[in-house]
PDB file of N, CA and C in Angstrom:
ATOM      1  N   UNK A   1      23.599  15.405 -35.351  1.00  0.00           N
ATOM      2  CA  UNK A   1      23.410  16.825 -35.555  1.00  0.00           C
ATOM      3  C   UNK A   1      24.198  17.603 -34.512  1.00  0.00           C
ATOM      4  N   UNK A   2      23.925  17.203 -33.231  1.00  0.00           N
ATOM      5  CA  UNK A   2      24.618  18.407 -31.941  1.00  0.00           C
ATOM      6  C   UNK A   2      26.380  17.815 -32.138  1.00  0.00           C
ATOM      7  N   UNK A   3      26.814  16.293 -33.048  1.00  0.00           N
ATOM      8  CA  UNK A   3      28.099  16.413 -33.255  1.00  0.00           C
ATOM      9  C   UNK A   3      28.539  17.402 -34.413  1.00  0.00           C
ATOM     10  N   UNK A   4      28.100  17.671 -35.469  1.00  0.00           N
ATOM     11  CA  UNK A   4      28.016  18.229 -36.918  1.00  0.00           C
ATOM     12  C   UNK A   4      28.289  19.751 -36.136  1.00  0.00           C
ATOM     13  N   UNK A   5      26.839  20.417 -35.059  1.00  0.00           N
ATOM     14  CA  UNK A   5      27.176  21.444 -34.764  1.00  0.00           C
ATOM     15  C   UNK A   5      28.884  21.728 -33.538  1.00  0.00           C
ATOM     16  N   UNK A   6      29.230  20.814 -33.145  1.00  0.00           N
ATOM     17  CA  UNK A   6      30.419  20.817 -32.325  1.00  0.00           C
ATOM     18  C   UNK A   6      31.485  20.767 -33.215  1.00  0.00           C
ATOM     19  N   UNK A   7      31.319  20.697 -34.503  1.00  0.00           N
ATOM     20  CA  UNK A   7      32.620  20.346 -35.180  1.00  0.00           C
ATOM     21  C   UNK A   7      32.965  22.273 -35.731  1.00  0.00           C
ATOM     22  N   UNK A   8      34.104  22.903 -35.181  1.00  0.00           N
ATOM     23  CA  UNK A   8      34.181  24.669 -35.605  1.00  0.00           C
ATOM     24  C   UNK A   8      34.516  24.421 -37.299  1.00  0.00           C
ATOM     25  N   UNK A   9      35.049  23.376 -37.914  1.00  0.00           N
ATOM     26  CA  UNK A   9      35.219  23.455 -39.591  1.00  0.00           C
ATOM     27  C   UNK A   9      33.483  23.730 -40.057  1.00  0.00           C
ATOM     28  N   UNK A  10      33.145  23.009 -39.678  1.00  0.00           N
ATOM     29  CA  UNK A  10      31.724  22.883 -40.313  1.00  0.00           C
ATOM     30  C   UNK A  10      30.596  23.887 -40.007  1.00  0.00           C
ATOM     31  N   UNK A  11      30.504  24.662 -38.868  1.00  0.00           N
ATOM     32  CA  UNK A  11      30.036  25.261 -38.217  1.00  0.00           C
ATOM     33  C   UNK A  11      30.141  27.073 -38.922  1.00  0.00           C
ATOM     34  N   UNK A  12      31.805  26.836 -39.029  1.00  0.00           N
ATOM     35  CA  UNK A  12      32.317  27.796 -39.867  1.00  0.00           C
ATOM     36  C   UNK A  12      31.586  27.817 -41.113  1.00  0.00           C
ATOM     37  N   UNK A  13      31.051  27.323 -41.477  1.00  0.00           N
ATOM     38  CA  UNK A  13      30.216  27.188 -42.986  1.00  0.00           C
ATOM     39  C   UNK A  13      29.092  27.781 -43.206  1.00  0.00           C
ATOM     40  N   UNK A  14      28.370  28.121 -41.640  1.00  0.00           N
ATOM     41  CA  UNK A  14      27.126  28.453 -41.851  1.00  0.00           C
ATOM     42  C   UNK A  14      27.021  29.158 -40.877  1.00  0.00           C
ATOM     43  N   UNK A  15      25.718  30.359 -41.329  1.00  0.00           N
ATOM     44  CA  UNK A  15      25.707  31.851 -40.530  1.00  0.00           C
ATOM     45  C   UNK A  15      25.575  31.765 -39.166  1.00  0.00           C
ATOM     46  N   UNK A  16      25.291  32.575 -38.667  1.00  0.00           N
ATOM     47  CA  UNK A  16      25.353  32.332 -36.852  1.00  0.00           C
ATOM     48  C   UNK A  16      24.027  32.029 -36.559  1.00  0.00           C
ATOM     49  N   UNK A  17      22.730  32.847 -37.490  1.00  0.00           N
ATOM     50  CA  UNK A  17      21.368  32.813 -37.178  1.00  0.00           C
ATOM     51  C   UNK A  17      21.121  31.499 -37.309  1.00  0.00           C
ATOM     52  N   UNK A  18      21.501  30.834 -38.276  1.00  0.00           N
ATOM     53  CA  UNK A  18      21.394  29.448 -38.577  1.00  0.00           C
ATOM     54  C   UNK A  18      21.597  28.405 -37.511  1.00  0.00           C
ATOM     55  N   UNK A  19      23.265  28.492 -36.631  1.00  0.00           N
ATOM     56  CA  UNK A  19      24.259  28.329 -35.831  1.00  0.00           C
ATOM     57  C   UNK A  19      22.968  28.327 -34.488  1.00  0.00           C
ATOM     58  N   UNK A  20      22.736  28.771 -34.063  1.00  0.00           N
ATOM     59  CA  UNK A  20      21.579  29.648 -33.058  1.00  0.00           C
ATOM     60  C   UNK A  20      20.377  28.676 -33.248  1.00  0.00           C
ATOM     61  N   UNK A  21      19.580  28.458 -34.227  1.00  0.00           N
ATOM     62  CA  UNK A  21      18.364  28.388 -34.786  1.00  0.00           C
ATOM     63  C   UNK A  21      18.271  26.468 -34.298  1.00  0.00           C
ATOM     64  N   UNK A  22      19.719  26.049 -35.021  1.00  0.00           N
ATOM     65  CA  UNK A  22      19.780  24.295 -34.794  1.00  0.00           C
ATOM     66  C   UNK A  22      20.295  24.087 -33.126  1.00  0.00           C
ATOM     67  N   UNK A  23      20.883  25.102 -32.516  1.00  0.00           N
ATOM     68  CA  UNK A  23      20.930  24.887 -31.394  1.00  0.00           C
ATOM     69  C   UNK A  23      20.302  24.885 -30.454  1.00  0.00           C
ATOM     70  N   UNK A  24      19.179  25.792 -30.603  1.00  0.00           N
ATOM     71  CA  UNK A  24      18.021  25.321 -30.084  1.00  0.00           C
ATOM     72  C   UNK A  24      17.111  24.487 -30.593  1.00  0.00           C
ATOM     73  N   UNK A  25      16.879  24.219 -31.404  1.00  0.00           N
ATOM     74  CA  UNK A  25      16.136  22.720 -31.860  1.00  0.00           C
ATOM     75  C   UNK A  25      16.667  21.744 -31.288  1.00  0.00           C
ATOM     76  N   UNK A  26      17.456  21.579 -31.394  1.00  0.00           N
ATOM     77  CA  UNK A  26      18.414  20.094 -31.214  1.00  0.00           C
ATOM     78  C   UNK A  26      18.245  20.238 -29.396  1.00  0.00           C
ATOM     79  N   UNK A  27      18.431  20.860 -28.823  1.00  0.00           N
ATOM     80  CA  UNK A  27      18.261  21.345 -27.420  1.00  0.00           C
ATOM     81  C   UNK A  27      16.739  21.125 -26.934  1.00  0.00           C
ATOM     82  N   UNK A  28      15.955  21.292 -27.759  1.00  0.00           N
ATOM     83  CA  UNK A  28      14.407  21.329 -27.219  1.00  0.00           C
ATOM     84  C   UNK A  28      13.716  19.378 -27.020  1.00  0.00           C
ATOM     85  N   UNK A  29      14.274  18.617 -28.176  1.00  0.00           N
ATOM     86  CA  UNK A  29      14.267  17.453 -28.613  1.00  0.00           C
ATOM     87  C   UNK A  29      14.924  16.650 -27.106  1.00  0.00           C
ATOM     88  N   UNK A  30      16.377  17.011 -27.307  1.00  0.00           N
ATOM     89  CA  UNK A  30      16.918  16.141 -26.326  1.00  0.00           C
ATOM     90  C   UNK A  30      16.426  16.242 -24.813  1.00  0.00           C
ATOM     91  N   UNK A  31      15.758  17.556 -24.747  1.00  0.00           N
ATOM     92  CA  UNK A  31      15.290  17.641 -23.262  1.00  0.00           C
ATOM     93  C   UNK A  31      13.911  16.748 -23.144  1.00  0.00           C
ATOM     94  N   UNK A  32      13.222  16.978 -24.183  1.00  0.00           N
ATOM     95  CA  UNK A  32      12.125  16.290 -24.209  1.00  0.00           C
ATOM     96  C   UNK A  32      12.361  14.691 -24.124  1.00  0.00           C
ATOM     97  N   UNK A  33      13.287  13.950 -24.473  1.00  0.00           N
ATOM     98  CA  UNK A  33      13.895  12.703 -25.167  1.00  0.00           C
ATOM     99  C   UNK A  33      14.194  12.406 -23.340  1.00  0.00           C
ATOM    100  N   UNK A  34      14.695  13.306 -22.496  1.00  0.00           N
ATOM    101  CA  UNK A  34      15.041  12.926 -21.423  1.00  0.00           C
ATOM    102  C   UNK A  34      13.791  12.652 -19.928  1.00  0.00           C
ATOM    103  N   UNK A  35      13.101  13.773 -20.620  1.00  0.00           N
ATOM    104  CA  UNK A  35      11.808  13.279 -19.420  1.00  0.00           C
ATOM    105  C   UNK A  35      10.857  12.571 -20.535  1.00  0.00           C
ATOM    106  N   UNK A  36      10.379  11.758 -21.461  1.00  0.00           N
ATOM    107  CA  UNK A  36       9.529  10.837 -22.061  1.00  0.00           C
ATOM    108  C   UNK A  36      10.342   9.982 -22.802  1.00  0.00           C
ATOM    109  N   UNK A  37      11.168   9.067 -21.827  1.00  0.00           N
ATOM    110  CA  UNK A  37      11.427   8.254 -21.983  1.00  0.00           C
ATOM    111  C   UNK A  37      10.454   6.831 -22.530  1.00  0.00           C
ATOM    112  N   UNK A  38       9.375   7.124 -21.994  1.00  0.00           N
ATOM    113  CA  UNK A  38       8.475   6.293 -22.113  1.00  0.00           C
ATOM    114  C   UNK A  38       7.350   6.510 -22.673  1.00  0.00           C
ATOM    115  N   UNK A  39       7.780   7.719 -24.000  1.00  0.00           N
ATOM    116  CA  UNK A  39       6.889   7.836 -24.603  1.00  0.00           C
ATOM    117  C   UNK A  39       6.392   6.863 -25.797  1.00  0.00           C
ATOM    118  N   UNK A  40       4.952   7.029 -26.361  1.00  0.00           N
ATOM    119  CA  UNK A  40       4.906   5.993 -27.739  1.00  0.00           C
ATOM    120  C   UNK A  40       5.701   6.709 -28.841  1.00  0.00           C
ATOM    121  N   UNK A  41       6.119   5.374 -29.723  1.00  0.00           N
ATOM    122  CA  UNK A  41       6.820   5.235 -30.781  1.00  0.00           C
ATOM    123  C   UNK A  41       6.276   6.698 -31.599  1.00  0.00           C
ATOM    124  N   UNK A  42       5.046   6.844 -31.859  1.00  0.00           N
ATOM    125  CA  UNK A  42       4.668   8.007 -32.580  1.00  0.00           C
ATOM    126  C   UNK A  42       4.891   9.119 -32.256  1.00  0.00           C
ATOM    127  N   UNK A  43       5.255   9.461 -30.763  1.00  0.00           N
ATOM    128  CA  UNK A  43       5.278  10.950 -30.129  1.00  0.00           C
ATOM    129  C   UNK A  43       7.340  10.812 -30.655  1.00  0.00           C
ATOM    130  N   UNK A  44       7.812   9.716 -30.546  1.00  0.00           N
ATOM    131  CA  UNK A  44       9.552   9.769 -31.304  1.00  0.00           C
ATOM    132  C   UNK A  44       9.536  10.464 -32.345  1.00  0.00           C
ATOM    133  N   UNK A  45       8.666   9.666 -33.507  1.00  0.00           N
ATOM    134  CA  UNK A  45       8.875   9.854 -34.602  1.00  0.00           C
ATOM    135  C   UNK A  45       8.038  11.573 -34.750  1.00  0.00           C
ATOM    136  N   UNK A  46       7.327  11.841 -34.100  1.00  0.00           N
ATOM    137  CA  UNK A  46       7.185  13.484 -34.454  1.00  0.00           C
ATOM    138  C   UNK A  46       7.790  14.476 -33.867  1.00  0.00           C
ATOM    139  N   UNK A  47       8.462  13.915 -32.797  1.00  0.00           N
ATOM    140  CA  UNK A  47       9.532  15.196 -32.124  1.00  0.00           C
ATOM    141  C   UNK A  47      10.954  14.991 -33.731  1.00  0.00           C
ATOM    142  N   UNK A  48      11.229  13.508 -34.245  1.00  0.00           N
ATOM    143  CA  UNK A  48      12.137  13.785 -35.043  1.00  0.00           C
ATOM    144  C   UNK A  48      11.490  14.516 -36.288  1.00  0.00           C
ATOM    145  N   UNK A  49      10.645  14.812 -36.467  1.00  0.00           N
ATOM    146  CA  UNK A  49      10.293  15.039 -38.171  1.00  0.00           C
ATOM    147  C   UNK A  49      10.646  16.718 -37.787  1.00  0.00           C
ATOM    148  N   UNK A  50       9.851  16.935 -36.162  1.00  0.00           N
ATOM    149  CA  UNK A  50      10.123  18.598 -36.391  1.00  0.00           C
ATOM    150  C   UNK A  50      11.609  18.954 -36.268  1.00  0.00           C
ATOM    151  N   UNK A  51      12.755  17.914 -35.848  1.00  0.00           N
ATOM    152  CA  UNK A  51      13.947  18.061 -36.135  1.00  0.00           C
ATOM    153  C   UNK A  51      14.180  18.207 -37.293  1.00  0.00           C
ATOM    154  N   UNK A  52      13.807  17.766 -38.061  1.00  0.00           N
ATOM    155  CA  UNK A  52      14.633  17.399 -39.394  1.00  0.00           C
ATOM    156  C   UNK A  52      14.116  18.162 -40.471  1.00  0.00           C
ATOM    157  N   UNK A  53      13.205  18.466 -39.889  1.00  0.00           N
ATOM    158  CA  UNK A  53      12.100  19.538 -41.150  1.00  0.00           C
ATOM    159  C   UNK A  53      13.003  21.080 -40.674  1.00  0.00           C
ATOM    160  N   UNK A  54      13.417  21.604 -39.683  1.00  0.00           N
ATOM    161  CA  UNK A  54      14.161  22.636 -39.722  1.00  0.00           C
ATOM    162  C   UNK A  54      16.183  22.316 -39.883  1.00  0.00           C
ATOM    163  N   UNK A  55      16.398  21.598 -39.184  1.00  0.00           N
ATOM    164  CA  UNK A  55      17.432  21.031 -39.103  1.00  0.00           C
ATOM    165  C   UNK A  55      17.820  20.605 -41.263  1.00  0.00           C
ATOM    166  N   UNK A  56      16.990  19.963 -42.078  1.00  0.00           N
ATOM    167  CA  UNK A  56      17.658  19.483 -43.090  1.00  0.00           C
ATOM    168  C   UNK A  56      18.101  20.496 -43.737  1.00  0.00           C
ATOM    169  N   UNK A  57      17.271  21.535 -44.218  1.00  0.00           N
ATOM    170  CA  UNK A  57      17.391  23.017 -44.997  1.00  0.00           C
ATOM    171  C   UNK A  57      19.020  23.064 -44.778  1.00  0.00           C
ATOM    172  N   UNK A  58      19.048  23.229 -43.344  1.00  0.00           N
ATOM    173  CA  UNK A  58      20.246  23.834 -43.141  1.00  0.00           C
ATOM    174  C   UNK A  58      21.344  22.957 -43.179  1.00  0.00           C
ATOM    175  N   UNK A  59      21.409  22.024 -42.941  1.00  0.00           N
ATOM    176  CA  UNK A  59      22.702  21.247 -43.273  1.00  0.00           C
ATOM    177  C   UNK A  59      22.856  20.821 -44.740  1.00  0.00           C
ATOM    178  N   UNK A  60      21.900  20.637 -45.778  1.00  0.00           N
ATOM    179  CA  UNK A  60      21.822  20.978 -47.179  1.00  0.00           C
ATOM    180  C   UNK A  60      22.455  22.024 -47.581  1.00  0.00           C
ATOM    181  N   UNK A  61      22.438  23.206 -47.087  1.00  0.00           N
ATOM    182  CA  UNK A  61      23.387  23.870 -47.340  1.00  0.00           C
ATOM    183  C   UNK A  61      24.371  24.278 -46.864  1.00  0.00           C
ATOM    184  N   UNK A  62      25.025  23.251 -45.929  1.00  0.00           N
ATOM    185  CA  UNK A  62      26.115  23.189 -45.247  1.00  0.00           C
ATOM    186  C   UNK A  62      26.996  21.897 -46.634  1.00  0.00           C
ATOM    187  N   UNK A  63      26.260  21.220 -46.721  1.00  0.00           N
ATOM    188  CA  UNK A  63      26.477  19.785 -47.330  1.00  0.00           C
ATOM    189  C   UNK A  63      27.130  20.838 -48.849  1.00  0.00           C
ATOM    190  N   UNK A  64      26.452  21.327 -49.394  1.00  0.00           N
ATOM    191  CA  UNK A  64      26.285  22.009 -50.922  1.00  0.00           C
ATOM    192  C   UNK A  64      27.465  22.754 -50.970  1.00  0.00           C
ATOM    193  N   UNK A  65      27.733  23.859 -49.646  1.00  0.00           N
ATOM    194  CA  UNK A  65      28.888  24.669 -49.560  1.00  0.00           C
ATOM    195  C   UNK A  65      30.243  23.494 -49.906  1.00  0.00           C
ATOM    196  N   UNK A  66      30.063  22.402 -49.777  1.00  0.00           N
ATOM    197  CA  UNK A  66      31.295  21.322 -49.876  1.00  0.00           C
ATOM    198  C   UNK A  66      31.188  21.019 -51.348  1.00  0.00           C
ATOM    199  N   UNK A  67      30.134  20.704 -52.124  1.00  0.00           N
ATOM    200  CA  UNK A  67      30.398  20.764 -53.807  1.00  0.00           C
ATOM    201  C   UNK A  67      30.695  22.009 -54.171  1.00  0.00           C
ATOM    202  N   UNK A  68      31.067  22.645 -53.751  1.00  0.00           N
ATOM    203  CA  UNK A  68      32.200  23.986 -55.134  1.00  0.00           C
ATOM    204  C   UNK A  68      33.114  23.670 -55.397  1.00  0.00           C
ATOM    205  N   UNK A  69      33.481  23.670 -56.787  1.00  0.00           N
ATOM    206  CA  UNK A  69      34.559  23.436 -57.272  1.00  0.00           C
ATOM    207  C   UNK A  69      35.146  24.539 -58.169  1.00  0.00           C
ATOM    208  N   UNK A  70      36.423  24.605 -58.180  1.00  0.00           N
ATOM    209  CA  UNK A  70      37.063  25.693 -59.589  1.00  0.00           C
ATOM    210  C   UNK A  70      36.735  25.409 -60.738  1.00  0.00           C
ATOM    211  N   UNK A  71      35.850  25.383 -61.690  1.00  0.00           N
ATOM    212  CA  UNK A  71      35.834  25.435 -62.976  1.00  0.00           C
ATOM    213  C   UNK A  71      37.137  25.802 -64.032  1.00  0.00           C
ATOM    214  N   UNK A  72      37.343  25.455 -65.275  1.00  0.00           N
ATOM    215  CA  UNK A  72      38.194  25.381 -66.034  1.00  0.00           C
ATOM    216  C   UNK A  72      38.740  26.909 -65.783  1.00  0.00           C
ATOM    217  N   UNK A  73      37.718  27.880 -65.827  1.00  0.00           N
ATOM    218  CA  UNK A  73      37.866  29.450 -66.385  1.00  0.00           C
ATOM    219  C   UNK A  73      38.394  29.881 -64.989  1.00  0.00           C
ATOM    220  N   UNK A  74      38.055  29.333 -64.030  1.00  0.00           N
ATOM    221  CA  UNK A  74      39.236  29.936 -62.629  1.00  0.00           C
ATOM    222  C   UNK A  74      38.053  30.652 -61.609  1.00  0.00           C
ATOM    223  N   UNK A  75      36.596  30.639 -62.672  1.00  0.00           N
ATOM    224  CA  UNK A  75      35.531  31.084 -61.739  1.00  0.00           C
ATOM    225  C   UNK A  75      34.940  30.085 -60.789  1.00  0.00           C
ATOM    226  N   UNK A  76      34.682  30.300 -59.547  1.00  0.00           N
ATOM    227  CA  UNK A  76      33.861  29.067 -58.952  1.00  0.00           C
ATOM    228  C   UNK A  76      32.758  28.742 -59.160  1.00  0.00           C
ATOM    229  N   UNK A  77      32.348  27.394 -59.182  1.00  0.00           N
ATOM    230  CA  UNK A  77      30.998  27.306 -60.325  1.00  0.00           C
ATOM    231  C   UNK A  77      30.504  26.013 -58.656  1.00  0.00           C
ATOM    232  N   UNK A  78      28.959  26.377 -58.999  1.00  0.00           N
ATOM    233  CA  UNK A  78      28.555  25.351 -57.684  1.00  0.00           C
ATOM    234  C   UNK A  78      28.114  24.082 -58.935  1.00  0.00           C
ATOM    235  N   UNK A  79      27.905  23.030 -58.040  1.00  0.00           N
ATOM    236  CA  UNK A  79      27.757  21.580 -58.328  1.00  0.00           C
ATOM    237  C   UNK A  79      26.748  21.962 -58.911  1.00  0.00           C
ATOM    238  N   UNK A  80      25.989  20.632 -59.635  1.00  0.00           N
ATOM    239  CA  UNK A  80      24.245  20.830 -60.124  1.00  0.00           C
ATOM    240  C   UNK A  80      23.639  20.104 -59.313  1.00  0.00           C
ATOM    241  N   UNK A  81      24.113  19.014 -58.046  1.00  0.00           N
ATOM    242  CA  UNK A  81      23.549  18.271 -57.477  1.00  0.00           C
ATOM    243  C   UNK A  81      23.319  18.833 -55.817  1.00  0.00           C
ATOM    244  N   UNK A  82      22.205  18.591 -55.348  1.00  0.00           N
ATOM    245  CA  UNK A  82      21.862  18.758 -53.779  1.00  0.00           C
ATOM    246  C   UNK A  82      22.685  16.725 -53.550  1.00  0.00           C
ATOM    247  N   UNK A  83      22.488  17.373 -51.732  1.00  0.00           N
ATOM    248  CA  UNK A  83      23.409  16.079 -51.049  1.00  0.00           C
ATOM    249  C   UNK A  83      22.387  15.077 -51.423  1.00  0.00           C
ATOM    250  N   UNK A  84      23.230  13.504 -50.895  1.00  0.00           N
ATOM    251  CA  UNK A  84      22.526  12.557 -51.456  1.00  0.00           C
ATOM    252  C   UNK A  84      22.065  12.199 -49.676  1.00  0.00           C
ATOM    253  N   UNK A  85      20.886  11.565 -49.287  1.00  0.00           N
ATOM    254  CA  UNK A  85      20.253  11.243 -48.315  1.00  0.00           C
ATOM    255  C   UNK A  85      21.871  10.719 -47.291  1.00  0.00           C
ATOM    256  N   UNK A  86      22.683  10.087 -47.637  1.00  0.00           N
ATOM    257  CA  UNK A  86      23.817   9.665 -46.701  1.00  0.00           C
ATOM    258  C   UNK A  86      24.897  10.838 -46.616  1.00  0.00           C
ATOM    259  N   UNK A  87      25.212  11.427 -47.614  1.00  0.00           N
ATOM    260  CA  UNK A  87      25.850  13.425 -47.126  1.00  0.00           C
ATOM    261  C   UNK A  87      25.073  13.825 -46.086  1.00  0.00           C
ATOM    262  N   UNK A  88      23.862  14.077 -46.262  1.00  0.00           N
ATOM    263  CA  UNK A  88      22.943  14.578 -45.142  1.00  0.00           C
ATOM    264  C   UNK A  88      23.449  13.761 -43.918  1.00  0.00           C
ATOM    265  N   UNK A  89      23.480  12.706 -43.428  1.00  0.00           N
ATOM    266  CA  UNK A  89      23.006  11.627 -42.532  1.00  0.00           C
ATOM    267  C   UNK A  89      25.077  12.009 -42.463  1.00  0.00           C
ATOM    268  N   UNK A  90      25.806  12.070 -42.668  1.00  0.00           N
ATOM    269  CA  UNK A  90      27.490  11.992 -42.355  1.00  0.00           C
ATOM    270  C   UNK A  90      27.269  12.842 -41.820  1.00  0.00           C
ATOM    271  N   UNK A  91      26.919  14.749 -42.062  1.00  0.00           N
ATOM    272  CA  UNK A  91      26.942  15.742 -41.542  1.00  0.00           C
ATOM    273  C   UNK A  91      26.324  15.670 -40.260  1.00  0.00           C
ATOM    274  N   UNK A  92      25.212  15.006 -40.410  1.00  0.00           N
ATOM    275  CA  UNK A  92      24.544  15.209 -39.197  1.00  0.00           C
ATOM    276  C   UNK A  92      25.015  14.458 -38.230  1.00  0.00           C
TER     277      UNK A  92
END
């Protein structure tokens, strides 16, 4: 995720509030990750869920902005599909 947000192509894709919003998430996690090192397996897995529960929204529609395509008629028409669990997981 904090590579996805370092990349300016991708970043460029999505609003600033957004831009802002994962940067501090992703920021709150890793600080925590650095003093409970030695935390239990369960206190991991719930600092990641509250990552990913704000964090997915938004790279879903980082991911989605990449299925548009030109349609025949020259209008841009979006995909019918959301990302597949490994789109998500590349971006991030």
């Amino acid at each position: 995720m904090k590579a996805t947000m370092n990349d300016d192509t991708l970043v460029a894709k999505i609003n600033d509030d957004d831009e802002v919003k994962v940067m501090e998430t992703i920021d709150g996690p890793l600080k925590w990750l650095a003093t409970n090192q030695l935390a239990e397996k369960d206190e991991f897995e719930h600092k990641l869920k509250e990552l990913e529960t704000l964090c997915s929204p938004i790279m879903a529609k980082l991911c989605q902005s990449d299925d548009v395509a030109t349609g025949e008629s020259g209008r841009t028409v979006k995909g019918n599909r959301g990302p597949t669990i490994e789109e998500v997981d590349s971006c991030g």
